[in-house]
Protein backbone atom coordinates (compact mmCIF):
# COMPACT_ATOMS: atom_id res chain seq x y z
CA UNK A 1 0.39 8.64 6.47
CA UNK A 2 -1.41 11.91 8.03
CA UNK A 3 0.26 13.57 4.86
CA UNK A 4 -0.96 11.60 2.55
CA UNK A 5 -4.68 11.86 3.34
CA UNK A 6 -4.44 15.26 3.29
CA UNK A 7 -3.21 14.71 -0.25
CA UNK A 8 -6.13 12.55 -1.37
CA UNK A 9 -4.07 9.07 -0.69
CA UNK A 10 -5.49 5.86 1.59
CA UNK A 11 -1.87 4.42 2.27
CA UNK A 12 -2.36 0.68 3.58
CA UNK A 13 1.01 -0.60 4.67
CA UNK A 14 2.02 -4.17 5.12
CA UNK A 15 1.53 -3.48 9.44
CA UNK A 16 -1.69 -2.54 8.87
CA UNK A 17 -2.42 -5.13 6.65
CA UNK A 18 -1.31 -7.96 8.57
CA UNK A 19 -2.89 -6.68 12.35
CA UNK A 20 -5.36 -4.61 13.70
CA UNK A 21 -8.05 -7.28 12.99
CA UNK A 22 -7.25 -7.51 8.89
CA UNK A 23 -4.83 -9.86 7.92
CA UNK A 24 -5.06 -9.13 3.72
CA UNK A 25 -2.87 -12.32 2.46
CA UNK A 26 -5.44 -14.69 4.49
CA UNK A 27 -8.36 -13.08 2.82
CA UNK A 28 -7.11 -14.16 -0.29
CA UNK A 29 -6.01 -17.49 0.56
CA UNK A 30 -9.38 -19.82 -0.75
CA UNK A 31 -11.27 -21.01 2.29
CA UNK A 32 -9.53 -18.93 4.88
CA UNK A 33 -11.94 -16.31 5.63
CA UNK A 34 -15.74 -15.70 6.17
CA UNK A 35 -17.89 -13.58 4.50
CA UNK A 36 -18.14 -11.00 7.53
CA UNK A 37 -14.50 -10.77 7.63
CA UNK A 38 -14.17 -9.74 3.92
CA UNK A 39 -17.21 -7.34 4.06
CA UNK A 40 -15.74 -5.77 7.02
CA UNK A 41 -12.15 -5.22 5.05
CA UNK A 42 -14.07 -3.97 2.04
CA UNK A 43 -15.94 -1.94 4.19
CA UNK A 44 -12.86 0.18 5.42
CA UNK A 45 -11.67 0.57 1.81
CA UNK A 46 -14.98 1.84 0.95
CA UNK A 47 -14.77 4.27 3.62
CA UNK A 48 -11.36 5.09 2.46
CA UNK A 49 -12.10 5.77 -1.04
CA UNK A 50 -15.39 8.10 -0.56
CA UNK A 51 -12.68 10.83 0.81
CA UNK A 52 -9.74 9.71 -0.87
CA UNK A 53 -9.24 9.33 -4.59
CA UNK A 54 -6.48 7.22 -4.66
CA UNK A 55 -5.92 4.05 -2.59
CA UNK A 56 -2.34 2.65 -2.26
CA UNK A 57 -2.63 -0.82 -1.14
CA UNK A 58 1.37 -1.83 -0.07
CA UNK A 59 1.61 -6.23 0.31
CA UNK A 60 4.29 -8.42 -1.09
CA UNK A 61 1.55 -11.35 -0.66
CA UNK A 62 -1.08 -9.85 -2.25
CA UNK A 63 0.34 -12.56 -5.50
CA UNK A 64 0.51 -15.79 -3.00
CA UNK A 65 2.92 -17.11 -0.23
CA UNK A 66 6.45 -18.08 -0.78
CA UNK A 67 6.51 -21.55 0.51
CA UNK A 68 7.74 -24.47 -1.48
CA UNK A 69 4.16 -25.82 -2.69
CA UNK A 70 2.74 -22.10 -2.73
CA UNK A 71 5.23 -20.13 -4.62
CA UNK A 72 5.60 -22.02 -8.25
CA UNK A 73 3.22 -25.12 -9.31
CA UNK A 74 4.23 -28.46 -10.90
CA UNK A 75 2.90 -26.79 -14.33
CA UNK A 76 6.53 -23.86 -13.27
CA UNK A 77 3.70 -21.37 -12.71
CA UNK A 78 4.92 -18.84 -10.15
CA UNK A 79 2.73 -17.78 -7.91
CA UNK A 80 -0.27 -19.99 -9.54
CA UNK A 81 -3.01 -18.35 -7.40
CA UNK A 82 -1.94 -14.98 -8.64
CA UNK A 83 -4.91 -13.89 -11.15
CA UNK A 84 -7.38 -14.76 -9.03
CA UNK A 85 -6.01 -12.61 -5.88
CA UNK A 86 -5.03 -9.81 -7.59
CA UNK A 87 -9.00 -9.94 -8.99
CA UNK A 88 -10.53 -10.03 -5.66
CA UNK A 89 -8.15 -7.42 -4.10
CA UNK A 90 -9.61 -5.38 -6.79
CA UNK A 91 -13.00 -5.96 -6.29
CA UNK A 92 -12.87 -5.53 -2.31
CA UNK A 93 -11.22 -2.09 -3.08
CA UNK A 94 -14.54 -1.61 -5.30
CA UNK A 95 -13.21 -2.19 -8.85
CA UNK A 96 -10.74 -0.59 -11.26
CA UNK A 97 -8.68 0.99 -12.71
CA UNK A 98 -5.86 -0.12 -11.17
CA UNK A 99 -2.30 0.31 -11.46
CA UNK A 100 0.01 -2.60 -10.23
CA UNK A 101 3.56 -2.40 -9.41
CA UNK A 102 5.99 -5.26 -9.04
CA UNK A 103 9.34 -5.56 -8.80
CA UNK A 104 11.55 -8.27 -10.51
CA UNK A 105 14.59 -10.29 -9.41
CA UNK A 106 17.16 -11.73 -10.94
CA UNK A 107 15.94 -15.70 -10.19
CA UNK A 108 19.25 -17.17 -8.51
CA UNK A 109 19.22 -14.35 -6.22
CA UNK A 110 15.16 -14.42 -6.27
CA UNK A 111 14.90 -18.38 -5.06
CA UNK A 112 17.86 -17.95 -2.36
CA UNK A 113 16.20 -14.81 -0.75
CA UNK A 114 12.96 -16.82 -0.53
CA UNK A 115 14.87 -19.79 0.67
CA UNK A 116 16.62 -17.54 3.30
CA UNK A 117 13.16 -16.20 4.34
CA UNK A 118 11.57 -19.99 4.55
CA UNK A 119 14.74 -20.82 7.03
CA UNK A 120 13.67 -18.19 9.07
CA UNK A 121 10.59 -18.89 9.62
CA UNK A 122 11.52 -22.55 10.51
CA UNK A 123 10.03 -23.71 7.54
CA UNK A 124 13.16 -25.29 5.78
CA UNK A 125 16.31 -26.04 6.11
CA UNK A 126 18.54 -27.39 2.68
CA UNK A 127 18.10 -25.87 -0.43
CA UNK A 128 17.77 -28.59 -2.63
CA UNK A 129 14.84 -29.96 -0.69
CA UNK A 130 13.29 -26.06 -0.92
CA UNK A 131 13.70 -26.28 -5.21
CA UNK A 132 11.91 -29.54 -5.06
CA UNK A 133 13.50 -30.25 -8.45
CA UNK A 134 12.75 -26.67 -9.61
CA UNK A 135 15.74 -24.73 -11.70
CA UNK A 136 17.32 -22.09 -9.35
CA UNK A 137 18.37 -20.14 -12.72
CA UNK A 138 14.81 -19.83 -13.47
CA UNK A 139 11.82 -18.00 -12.79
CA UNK A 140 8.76 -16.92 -15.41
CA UNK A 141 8.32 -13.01 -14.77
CA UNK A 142 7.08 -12.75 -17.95
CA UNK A 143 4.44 -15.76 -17.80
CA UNK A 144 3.82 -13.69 -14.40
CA UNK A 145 3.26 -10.70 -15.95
CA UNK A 146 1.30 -11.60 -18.48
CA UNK A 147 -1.40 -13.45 -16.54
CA UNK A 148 -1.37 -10.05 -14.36
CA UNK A 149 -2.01 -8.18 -17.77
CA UNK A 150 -5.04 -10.12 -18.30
CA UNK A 151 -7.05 -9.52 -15.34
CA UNK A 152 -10.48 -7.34 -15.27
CA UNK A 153 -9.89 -4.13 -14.18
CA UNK A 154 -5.64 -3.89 -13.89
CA UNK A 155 -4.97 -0.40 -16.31
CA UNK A 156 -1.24 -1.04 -16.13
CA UNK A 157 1.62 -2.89 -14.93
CA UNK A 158 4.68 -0.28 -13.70
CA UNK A 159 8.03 -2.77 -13.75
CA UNK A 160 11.59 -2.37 -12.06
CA UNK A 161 14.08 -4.68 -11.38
CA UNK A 162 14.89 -5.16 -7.63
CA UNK A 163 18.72 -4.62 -8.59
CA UNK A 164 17.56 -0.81 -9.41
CA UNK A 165 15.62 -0.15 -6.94
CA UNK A 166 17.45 2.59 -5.03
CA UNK A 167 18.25 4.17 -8.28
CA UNK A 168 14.87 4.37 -9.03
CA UNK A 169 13.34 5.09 -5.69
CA UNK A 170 12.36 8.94 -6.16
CA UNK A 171 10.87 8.23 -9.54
CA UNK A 172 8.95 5.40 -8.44
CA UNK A 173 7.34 7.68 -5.48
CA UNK A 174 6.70 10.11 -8.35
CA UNK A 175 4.54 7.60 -9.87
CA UNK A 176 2.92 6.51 -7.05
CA UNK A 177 2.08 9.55 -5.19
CA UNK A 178 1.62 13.49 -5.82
CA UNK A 179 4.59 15.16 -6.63
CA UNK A 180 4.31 17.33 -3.52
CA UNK A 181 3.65 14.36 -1.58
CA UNK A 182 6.59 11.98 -2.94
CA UNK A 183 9.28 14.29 -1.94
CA UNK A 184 8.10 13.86 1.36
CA UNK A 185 8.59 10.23 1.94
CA UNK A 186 11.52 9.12 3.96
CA UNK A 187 14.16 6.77 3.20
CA UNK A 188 12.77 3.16 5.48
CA UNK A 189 15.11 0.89 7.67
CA UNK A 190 15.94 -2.25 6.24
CA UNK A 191 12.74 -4.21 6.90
CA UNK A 192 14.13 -8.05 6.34
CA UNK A 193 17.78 -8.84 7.13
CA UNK A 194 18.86 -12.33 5.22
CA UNK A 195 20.63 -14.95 6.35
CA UNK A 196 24.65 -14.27 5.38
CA UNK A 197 26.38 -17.57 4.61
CA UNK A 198 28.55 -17.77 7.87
CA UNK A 199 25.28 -17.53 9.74
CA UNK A 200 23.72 -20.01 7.50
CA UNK A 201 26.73 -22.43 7.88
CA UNK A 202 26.57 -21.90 11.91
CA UNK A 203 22.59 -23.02 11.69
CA UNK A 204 22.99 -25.86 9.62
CA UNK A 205 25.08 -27.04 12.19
CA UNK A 206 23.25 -26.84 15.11
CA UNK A 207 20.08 -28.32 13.18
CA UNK A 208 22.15 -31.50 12.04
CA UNK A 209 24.04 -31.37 15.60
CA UNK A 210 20.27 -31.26 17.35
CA UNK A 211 17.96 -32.70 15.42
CA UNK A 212 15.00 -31.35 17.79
CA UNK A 213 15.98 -27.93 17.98
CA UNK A 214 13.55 -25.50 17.28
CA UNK A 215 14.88 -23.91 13.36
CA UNK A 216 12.97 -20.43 13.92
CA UNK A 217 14.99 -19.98 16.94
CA UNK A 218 18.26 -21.49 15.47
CA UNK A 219 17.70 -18.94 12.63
CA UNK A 220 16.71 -16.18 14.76
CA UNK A 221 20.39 -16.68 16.55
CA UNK A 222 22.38 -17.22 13.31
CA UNK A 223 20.86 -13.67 12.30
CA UNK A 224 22.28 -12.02 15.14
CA UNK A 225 25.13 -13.50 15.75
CA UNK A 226 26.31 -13.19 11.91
CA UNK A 227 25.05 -9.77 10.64
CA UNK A 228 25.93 -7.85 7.43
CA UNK A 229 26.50 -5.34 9.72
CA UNK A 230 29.90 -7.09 10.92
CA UNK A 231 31.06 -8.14 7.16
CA UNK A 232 29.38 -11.13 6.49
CA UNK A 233 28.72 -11.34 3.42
CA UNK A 234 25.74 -12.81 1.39
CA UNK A 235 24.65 -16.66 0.98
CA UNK A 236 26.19 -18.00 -1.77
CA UNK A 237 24.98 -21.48 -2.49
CA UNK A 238 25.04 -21.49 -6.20
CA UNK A 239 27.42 -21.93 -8.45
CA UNK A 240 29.04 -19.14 -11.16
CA UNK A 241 27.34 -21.45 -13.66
CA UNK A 242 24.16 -21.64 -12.55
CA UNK A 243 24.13 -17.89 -11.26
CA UNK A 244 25.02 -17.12 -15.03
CA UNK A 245 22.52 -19.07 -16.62
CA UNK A 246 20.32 -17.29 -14.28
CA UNK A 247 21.50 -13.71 -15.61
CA UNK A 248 20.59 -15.23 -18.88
CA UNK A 249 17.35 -15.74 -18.31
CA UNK A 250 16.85 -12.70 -16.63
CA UNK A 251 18.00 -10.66 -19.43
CA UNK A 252 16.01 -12.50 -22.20
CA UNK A 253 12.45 -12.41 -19.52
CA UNK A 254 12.82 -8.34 -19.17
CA UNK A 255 13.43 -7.95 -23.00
CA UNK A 256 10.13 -9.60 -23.64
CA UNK A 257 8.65 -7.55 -21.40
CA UNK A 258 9.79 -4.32 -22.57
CA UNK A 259 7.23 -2.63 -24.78
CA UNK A 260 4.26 -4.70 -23.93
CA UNK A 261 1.15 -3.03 -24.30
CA UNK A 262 0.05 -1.72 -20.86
CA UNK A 263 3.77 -2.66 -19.48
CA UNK A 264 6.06 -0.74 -18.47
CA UNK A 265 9.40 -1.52 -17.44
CA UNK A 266 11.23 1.71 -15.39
CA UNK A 267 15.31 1.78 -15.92
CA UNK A 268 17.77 4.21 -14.14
């Protein structure tokens, strides 16, 4: 971070975004915060941007939460509060331009990484009840993106699917950053560890076996005792069917994004 200033970049990480008196995703939630509390957090970007040309805000919540009645609405709108966040994130940064960048996800995988993060946060527990009649197979990036596109003051949308990430790493730090500065950046640590299935399959157990256990905790335990790091593999609780309808759809959301005006979708 040090580096970075001294190249003219304000780099707010997730950590500092969600402590040290700012938590960013409950300023955006309607009704959460006070007016003091988002003068004070629009203060500090003020401050940051009178020295610094560029400000690299870095939160996966800035769009909404991922909880069943937060992340899509009845009308299959995901992340329905989206527009109006991504406006006011804006304005307490002091307007545009402003470049967003998102990452995509093929939906199967998308909905079960969600679901695996809502079990471990002792928030759910079966799958089915999670969809609440929603298609696993499905997810709208492009009604996503789109509603993104519209919004006062975004200059661009920068697009990569989650699949390519590591191939794309350096050249998405070339976009973000300097070049001087991007080479810099270290590889991170795995930040969020899923659930694998054998560790899913051991706390399902133990929640039907105690019905008043506490889930975080059960969760918490079925991470460590069945890591990735010991050959577990992945949660697989779709079927081939549904994971290839959900390839389909994937393919057919990222070719109508491709070429949108003020879109751009990176590729290896």
């Amino acid at each position: 971070r040090p580096a970075l200033r001294r190249g003219g970049v304000f780099y707010a990480d997730p950590w500092s975004l969600r402590g040290q008196g700012v938590d960013l995703a409950r300023l955006l939630t309607t009704g959460a915060a006070g007016p003091a509390e988002m003068a004070r957090f629009s203060a500090i970007l003020a401050d940051a941007r009178e020295t610094n040309p560029d400000l690299l805000i870095s939160e996966e919540n800035i769009l909404g939460r991922t909880g069943r009645r937060r992340l899509v609405d009845r009308d299959g709108r995901l992340y329905p509060d989206a527009e109006a966040r991504l406006q006011q994130v804006i304005a307490l940064a002091g307007g545009g331009p402003a470049s967003v960048f998102l990452s995509l996800r093929d939906p199967a995988a998308f909905n079960l990484s969600v679901f695996a993060l809502q079990v471990g946060k002792g928030n759910e527990f079966d799958l089915k009840m999670f969809l609440n009649g929603r298609d696993p197979a499905r997810i709208d990036w492009a009604g996503l993106v789109g509603r993104l596109r519209a919004v006062p003051g975004v200059a661009r949308i920068v697009l990569w699917r989650y699949e390519d990430y590591s191939a794309l790493r350096p050249r998405l730090l070339a976009r973000l950053l300097p070049p001087a500065l991007a080479v810099a950046v270290p590889d991170p640590s795995p930040a969020n560890e899923s659930l694998t299935q054998a560790g899913y399959d051991w706390f399902l157990r133990r929640a039907m076996d105690e019905p008043d256990a506490d889930l975080r905790s059960l969760a918490r335990h079925a991470l460590m005792r069945f890591p990735r790091a010991q050959g577990h593999g992945p949660l697989r609780l779709l079927s081939e069917a549904v994971r290839a309808r959900s390839a389909a759809a994937y393919a057919r959301d990222l070719a109508a994004l491709a070429g949108l005006p003020g879109v751009e979708l990176m590729a290896p």
